[in-house]
PDB file of N, CA and C in Angstrom:
ATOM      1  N   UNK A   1      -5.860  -7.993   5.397  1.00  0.00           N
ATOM      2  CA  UNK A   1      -4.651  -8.400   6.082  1.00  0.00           C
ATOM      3  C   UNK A   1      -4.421  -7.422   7.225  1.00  0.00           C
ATOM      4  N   UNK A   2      -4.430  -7.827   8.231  1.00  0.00           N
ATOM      5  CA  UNK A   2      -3.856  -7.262   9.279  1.00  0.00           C
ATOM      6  C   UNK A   2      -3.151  -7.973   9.956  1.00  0.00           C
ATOM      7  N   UNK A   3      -1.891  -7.716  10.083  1.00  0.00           N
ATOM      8  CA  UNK A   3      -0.630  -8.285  10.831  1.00  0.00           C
ATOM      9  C   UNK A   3       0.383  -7.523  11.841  1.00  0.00           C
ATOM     10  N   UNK A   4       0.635  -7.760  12.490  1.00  0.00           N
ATOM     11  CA  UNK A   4       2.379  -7.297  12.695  1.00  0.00           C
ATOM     12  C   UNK A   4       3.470  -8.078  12.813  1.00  0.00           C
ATOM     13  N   UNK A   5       4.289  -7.858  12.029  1.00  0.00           N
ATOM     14  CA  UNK A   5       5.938  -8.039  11.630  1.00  0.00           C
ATOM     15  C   UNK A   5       6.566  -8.104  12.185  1.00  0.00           C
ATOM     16  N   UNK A   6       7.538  -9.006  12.776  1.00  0.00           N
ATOM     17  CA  UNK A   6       8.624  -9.061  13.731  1.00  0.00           C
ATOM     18  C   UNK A   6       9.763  -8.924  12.867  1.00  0.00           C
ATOM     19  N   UNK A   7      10.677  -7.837  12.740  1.00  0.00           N
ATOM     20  CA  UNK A   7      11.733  -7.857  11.547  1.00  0.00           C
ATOM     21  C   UNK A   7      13.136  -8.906  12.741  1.00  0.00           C
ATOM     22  N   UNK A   8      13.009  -8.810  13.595  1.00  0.00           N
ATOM     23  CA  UNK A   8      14.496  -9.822  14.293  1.00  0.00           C
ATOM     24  C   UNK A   8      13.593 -11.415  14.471  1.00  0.00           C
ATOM     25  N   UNK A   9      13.931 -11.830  13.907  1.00  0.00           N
ATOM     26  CA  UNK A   9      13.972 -13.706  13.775  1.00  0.00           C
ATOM     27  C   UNK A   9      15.150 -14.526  13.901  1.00  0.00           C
ATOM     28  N   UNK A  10      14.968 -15.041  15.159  1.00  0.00           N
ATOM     29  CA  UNK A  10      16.301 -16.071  14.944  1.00  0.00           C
ATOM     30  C   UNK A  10      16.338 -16.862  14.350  1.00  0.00           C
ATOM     31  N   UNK A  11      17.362 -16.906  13.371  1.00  0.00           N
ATOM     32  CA  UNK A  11      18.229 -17.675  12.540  1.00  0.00           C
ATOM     33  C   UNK A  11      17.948 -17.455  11.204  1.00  0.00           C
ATOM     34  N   UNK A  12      17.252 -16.317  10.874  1.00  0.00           N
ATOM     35  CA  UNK A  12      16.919 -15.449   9.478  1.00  0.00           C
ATOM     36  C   UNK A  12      17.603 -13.925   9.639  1.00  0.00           C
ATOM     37  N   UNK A  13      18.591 -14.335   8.318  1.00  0.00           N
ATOM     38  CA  UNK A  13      19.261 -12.394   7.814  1.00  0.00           C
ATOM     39  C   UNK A  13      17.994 -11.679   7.980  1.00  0.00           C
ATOM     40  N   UNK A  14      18.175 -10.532   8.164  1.00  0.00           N
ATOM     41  CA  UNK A  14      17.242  -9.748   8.033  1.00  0.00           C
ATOM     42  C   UNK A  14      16.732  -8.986   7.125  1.00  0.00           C
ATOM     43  N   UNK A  15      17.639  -9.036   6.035  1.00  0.00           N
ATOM     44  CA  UNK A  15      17.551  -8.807   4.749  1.00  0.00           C
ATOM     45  C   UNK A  15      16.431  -9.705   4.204  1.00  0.00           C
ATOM     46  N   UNK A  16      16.467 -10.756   4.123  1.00  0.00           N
ATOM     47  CA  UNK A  16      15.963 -11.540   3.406  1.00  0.00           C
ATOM     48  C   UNK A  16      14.553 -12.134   4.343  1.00  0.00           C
ATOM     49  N   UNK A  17      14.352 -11.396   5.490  1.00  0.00           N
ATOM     50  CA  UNK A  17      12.943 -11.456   6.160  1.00  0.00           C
ATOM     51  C   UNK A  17      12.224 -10.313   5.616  1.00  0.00           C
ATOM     52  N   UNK A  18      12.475  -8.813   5.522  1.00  0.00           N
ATOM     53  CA  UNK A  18      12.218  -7.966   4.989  1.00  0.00           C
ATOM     54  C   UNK A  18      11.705  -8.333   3.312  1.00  0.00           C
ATOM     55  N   UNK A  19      12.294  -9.025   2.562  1.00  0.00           N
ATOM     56  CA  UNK A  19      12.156  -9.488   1.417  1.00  0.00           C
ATOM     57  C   UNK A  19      11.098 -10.312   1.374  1.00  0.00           C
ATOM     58  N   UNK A  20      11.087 -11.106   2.228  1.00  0.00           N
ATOM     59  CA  UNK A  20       9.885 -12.049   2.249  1.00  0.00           C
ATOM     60  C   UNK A  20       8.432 -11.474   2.557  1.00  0.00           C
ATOM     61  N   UNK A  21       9.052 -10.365   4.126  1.00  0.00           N
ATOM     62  CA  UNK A  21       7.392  -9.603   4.188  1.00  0.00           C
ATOM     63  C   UNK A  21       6.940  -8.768   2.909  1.00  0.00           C
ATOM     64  N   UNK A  22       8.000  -7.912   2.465  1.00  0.00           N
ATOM     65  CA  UNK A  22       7.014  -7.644   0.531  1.00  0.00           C
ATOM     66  C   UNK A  22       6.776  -8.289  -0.124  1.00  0.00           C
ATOM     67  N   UNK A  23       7.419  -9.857  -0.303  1.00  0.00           N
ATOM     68  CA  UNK A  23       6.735 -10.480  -0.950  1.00  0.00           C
ATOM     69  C   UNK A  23       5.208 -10.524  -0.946  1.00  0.00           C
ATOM     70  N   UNK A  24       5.579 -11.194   1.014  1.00  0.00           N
ATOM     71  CA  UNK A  24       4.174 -11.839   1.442  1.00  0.00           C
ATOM     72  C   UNK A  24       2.722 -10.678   0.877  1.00  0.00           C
ATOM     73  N   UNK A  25       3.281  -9.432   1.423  1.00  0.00           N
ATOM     74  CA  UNK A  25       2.486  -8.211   0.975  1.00  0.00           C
ATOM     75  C   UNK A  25       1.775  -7.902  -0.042  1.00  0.00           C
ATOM     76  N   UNK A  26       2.976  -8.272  -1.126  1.00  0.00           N
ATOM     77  CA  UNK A  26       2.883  -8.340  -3.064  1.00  0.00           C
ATOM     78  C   UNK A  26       1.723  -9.098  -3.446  1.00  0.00           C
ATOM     79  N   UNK A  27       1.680 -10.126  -2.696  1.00  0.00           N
ATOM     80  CA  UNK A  27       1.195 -11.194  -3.068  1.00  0.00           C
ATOM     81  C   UNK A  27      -0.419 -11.499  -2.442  1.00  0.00           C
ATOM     82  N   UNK A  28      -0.441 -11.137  -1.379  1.00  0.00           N
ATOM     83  CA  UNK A  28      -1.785 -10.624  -0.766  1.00  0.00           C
ATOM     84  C   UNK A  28      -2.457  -9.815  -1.939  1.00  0.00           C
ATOM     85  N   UNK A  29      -1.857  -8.544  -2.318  1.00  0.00           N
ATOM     86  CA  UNK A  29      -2.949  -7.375  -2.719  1.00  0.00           C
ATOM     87  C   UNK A  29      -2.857  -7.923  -4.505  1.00  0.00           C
ATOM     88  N   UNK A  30      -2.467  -8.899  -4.783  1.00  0.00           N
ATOM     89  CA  UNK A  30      -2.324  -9.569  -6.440  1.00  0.00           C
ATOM     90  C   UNK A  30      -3.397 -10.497  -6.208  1.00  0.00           C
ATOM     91  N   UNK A  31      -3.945 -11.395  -4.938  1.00  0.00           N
ATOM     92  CA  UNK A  31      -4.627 -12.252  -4.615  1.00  0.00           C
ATOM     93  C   UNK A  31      -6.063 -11.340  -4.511  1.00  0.00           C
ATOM     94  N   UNK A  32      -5.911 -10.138  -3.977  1.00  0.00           N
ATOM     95  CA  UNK A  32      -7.304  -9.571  -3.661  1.00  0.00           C
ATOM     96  C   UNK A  32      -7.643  -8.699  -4.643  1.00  0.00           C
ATOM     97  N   UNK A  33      -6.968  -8.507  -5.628  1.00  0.00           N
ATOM     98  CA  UNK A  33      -6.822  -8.195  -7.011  1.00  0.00           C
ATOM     99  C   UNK A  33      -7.989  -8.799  -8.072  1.00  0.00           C
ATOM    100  N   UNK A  34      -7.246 -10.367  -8.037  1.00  0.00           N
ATOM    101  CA  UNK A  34      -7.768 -11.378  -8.546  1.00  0.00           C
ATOM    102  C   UNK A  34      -9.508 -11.567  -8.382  1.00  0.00           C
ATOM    103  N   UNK A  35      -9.802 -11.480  -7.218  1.00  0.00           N
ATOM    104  CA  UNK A  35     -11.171 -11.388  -7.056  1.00  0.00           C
ATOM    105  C   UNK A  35     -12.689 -10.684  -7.766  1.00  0.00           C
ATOM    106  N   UNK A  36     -13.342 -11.267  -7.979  1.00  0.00           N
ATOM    107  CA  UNK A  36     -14.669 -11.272  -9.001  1.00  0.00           C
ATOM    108  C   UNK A  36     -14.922  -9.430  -8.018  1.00  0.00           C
ATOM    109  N   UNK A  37     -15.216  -8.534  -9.317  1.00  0.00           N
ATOM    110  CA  UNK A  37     -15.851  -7.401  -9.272  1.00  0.00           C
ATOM    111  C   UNK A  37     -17.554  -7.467  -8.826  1.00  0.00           C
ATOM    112  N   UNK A  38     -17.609  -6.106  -7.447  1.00  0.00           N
ATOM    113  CA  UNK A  38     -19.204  -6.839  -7.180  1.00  0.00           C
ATOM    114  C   UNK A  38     -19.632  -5.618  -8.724  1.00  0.00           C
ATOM    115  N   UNK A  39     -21.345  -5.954  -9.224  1.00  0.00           N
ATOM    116  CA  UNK A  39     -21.837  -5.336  -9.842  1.00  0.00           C
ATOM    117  C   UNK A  39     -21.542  -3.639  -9.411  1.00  0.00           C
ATOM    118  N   UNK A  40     -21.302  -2.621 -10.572  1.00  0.00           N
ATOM    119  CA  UNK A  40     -21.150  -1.316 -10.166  1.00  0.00           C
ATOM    120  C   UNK A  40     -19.721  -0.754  -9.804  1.00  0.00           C
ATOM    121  N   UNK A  41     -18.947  -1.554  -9.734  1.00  0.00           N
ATOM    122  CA  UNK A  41     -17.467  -1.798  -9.386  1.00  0.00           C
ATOM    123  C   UNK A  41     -16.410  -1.633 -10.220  1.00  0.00           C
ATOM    124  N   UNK A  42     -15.459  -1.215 -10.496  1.00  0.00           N
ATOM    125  CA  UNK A  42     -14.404  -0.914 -11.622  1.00  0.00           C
ATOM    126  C   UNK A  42     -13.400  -1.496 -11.307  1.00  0.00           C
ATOM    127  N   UNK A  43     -12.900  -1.197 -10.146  1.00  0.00           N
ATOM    128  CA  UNK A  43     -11.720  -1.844  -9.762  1.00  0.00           C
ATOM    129  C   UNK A  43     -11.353  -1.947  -8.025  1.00  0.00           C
ATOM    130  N   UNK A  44     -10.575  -3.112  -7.270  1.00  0.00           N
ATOM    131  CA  UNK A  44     -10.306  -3.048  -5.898  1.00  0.00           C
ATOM    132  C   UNK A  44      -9.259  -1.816  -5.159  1.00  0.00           C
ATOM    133  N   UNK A  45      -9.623  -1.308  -4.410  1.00  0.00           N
ATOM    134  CA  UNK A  45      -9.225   0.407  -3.977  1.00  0.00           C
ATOM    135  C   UNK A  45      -8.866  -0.263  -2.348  1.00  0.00           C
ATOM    136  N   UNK A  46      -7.493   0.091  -2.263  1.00  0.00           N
ATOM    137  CA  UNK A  46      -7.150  -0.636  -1.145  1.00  0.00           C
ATOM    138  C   UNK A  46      -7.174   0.641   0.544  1.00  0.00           C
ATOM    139  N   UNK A  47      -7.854   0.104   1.795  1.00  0.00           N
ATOM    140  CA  UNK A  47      -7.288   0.800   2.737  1.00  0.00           C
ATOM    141  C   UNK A  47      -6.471   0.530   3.656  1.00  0.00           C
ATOM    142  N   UNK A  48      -5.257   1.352   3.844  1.00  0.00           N
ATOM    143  CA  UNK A  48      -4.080   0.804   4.405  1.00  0.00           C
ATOM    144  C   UNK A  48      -3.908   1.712   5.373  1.00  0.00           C
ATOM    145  N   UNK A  49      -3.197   0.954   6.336  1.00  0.00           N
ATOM    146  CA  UNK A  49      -2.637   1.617   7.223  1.00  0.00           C
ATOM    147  C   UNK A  49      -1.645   1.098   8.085  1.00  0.00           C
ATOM    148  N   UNK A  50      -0.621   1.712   8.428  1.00  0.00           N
ATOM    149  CA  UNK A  50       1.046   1.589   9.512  1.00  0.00           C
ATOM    150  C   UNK A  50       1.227   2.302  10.290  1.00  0.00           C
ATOM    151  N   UNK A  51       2.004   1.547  11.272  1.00  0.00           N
ATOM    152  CA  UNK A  51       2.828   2.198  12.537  1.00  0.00           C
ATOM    153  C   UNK A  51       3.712   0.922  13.248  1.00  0.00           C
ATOM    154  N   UNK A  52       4.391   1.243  14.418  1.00  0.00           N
ATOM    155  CA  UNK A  52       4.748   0.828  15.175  1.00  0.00           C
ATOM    156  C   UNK A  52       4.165  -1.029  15.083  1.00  0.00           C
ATOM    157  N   UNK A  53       2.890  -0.621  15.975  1.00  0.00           N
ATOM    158  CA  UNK A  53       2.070  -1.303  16.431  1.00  0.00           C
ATOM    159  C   UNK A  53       0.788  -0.743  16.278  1.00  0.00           C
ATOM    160  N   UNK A  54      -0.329  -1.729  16.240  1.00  0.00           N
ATOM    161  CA  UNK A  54      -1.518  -1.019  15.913  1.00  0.00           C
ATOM    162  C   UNK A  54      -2.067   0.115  16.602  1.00  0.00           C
ATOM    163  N   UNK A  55      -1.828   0.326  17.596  1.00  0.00           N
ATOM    164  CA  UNK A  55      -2.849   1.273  18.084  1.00  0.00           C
ATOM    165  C   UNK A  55      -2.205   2.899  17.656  1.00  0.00           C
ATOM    166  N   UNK A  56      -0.687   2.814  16.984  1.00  0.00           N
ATOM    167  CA  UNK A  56      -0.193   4.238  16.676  1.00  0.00           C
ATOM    168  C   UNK A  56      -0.352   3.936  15.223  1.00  0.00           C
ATOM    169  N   UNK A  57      -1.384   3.207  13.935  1.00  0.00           N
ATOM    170  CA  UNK A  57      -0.782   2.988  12.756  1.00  0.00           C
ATOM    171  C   UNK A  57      -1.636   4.103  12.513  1.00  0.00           C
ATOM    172  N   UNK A  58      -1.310   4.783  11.392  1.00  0.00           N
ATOM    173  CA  UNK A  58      -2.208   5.803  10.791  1.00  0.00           C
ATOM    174  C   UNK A  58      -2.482   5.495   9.500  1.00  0.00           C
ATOM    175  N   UNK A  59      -3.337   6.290   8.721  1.00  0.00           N
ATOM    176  CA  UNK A  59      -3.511   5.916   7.245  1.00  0.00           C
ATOM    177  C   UNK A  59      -2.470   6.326   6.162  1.00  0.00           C
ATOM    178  N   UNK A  60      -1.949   5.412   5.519  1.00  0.00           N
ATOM    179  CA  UNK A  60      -1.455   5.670   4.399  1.00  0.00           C
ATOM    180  C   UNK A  60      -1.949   5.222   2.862  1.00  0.00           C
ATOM    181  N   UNK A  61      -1.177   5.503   2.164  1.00  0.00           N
ATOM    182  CA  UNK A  61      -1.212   5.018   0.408  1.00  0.00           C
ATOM    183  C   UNK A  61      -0.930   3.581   0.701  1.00  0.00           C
ATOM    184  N   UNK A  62      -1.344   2.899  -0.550  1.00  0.00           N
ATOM    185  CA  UNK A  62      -0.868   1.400  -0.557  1.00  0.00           C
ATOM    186  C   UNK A  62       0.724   1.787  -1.175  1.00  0.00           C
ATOM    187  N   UNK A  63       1.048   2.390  -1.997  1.00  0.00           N
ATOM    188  CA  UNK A  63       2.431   2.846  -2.532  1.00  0.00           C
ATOM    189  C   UNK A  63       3.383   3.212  -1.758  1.00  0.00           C
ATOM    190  N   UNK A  64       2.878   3.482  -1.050  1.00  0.00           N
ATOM    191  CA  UNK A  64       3.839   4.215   0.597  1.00  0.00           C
ATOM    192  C   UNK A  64       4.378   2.778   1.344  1.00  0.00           C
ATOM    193  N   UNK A  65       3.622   2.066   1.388  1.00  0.00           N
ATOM    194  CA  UNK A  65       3.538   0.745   2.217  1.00  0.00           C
ATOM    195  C   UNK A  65       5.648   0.553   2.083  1.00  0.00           C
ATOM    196  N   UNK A  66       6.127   0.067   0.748  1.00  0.00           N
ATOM    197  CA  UNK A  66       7.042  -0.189   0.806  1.00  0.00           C
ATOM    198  C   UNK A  66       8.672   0.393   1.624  1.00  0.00           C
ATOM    199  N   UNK A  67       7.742   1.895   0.949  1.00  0.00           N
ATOM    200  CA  UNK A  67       8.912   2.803   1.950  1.00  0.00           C
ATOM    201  C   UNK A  67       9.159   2.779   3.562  1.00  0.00           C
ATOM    202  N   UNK A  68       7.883   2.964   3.725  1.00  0.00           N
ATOM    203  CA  UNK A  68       7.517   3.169   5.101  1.00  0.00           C
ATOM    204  C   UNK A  68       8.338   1.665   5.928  1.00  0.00           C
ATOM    205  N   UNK A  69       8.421   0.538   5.354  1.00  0.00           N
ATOM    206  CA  UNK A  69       9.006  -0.703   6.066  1.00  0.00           C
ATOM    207  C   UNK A  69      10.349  -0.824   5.610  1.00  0.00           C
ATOM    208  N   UNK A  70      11.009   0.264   4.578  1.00  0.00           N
ATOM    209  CA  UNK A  70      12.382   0.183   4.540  1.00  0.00           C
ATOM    210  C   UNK A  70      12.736   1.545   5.619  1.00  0.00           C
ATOM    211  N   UNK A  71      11.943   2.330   6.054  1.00  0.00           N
ATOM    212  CA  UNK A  71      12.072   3.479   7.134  1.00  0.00           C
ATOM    213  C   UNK A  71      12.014   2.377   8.276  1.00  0.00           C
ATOM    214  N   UNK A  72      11.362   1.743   8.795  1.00  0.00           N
ATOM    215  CA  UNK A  72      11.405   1.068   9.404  1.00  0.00           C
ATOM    216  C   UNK A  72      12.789   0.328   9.844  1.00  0.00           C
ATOM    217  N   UNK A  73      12.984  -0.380   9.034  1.00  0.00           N
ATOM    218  CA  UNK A  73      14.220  -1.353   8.827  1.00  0.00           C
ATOM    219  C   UNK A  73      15.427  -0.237   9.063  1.00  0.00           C
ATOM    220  N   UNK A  74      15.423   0.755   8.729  1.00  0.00           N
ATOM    221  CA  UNK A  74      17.136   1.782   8.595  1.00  0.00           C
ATOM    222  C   UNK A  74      17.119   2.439  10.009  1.00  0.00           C
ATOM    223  N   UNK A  75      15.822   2.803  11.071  1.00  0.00           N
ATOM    224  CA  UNK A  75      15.419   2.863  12.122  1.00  0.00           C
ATOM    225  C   UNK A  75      15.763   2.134  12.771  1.00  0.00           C
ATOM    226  N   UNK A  76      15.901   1.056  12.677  1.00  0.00           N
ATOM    227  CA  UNK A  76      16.493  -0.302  13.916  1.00  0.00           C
ATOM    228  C   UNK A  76      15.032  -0.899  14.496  1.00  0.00           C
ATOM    229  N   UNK A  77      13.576   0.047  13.342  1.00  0.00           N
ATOM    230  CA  UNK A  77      12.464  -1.176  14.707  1.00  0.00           C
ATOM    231  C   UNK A  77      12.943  -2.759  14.557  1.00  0.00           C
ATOM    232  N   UNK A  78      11.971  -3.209  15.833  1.00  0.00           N
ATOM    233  CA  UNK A  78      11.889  -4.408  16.050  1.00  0.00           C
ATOM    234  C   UNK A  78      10.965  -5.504  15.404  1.00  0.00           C
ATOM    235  N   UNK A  79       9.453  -4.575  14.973  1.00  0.00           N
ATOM    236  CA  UNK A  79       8.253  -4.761  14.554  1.00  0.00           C
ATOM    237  C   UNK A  79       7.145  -3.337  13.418  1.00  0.00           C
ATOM    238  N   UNK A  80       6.920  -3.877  12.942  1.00  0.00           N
ATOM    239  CA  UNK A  80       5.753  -3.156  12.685  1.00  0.00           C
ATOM    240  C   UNK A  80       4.155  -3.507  12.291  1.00  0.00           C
ATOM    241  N   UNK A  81       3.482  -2.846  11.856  1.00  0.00           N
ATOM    242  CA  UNK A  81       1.796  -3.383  11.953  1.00  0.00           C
ATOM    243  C   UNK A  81       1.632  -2.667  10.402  1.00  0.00           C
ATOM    244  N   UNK A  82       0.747  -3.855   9.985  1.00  0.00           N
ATOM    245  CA  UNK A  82       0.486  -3.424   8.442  1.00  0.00           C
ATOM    246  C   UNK A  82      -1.224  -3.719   8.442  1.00  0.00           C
ATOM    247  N   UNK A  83      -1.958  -3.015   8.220  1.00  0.00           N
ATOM    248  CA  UNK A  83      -3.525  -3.282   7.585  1.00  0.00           C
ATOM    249  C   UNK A  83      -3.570  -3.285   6.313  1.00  0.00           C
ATOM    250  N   UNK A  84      -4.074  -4.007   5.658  1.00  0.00           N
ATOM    251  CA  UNK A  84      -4.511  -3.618   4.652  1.00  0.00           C
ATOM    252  C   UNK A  84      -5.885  -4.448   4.019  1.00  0.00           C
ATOM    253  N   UNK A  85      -6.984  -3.368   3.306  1.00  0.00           N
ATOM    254  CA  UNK A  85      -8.433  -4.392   3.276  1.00  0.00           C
ATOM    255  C   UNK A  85      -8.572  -3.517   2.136  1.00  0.00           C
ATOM    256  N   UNK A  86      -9.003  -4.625   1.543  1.00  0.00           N
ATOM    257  CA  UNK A  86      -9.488  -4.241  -0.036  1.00  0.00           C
ATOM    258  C   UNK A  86     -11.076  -3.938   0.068  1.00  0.00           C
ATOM    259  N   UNK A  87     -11.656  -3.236  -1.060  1.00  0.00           N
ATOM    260  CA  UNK A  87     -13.318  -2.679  -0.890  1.00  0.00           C
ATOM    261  C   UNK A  87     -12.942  -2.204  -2.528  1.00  0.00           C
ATOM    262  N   UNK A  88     -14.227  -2.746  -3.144  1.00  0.00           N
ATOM    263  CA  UNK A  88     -14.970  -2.274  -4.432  1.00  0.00           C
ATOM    264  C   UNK A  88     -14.841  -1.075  -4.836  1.00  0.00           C
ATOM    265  N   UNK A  89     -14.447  -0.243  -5.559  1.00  0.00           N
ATOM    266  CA  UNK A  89     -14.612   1.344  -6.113  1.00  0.00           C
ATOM    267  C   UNK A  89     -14.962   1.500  -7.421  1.00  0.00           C
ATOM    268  N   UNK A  90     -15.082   2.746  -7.571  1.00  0.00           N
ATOM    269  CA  UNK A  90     -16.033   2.871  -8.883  1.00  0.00           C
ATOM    270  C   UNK A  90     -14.971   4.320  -9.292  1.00  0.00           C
ATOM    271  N   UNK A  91     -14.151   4.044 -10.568  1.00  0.00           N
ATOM    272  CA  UNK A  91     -13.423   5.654 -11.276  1.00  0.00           C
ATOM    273  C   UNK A  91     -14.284   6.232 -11.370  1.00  0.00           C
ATOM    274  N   UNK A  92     -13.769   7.740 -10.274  1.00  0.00           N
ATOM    275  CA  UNK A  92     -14.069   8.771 -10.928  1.00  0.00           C
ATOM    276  C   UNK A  92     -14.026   9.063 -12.700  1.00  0.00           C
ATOM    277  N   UNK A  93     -14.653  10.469 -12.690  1.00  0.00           N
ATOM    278  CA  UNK A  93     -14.301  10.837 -14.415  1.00  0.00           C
ATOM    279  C   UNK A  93     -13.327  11.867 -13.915  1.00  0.00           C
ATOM    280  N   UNK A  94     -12.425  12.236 -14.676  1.00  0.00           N
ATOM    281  CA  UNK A  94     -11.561  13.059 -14.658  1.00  0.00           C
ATOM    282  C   UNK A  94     -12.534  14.798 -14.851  1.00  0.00           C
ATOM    283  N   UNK A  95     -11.735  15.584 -14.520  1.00  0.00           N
ATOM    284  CA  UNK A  95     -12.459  17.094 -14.706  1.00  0.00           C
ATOM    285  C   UNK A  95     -12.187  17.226 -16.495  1.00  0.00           C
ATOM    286  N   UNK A  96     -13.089  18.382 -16.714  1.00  0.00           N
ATOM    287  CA  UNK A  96     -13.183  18.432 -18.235  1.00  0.00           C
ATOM    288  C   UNK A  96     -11.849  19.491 -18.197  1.00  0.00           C
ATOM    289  N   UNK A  97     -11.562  19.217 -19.818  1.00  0.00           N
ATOM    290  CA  UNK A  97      -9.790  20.280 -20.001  1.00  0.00           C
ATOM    291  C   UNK A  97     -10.611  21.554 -20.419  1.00  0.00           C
ATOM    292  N   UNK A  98      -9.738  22.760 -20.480  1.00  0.00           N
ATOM    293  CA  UNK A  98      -9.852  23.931 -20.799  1.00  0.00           C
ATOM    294  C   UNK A  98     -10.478  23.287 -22.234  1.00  0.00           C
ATOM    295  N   UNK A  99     -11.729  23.941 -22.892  1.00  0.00           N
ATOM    296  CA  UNK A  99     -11.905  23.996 -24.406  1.00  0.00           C
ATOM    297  C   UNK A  99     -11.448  24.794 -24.994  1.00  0.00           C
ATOM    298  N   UNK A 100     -10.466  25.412 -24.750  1.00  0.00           N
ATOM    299  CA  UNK A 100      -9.592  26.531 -25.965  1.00  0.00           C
ATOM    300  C   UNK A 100      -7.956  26.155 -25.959  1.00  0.00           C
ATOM    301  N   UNK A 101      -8.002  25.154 -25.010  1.00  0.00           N
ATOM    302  CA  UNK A 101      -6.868  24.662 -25.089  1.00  0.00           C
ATOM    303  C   UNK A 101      -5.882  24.791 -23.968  1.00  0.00           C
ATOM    304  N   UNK A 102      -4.064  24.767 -24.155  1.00  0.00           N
ATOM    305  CA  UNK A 102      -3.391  25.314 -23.079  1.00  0.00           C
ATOM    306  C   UNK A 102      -3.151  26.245 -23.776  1.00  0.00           C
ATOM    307  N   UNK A 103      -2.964  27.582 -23.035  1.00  0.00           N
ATOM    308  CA  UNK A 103      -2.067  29.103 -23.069  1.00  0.00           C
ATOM    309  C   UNK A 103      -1.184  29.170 -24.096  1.00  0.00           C
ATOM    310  N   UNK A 104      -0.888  29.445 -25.444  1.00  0.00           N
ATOM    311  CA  UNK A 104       0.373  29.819 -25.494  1.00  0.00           C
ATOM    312  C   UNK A 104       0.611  31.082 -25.779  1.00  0.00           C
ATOM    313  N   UNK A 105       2.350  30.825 -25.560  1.00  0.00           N
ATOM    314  CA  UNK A 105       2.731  32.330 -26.212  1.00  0.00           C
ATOM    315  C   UNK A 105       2.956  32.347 -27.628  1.00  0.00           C
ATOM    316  N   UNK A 106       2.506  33.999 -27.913  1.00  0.00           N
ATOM    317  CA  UNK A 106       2.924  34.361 -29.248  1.00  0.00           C
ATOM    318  C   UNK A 106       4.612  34.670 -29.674  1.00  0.00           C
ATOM    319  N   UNK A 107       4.995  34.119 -30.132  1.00  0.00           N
ATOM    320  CA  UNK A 107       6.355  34.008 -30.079  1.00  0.00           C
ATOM    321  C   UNK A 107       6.476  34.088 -31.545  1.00  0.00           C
TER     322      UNK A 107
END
């Protein structure tokens, strides 16, 4: 998905355009979700990115996404630009824990 957002629409609250673009958003990355794992693959690892307009968007979290368009909205923009493209990933393993345990005190 790559788009940009016009948050002023005539004859739509703006509340409830804002509502609709997370929907629309929600509903994209649940759709690309859905999609068959290629072989070697664990799960879809999304790359995102915002700004203005495209040529100032930078990279963010997919988790960020929401904030960043209610910063938007309390700002007074007019628009903003959303990327977002899904790609195959594979979990890491986590690091191994201390084998003696955590620290305690003798108390």
């Amino acid at each position: 998905m790559r788009k940009t957002f016009q948050l002023q629409v005539e004859g739509k609250h703006p509340d409830r355009l804002v509502e609709a673009i997370k929907h629309e958003i929600r509903k994209y990355i649940k759709r690309e979700r859905g999609h068959a794992l290629p072989e070697g693959a664990d799960f879809w690892d999304f790359d995102c990115r915002f700004g203005t307009d495209e040529a100032s968007a930078g990279t963010v979290h997919l988790s960020d996404i929401t904030g960043r368009i209610d910063g938007v909205v309390q700002e007074g923009g007019k628009q903003f630009y959303v990327e977002i493209l899904a790609k195959p990933a594979k979990r890491q393993p986590r690091a191994a824990a201390d084998p003696a345990g955590p620290a305690q005190d003798g108390a």
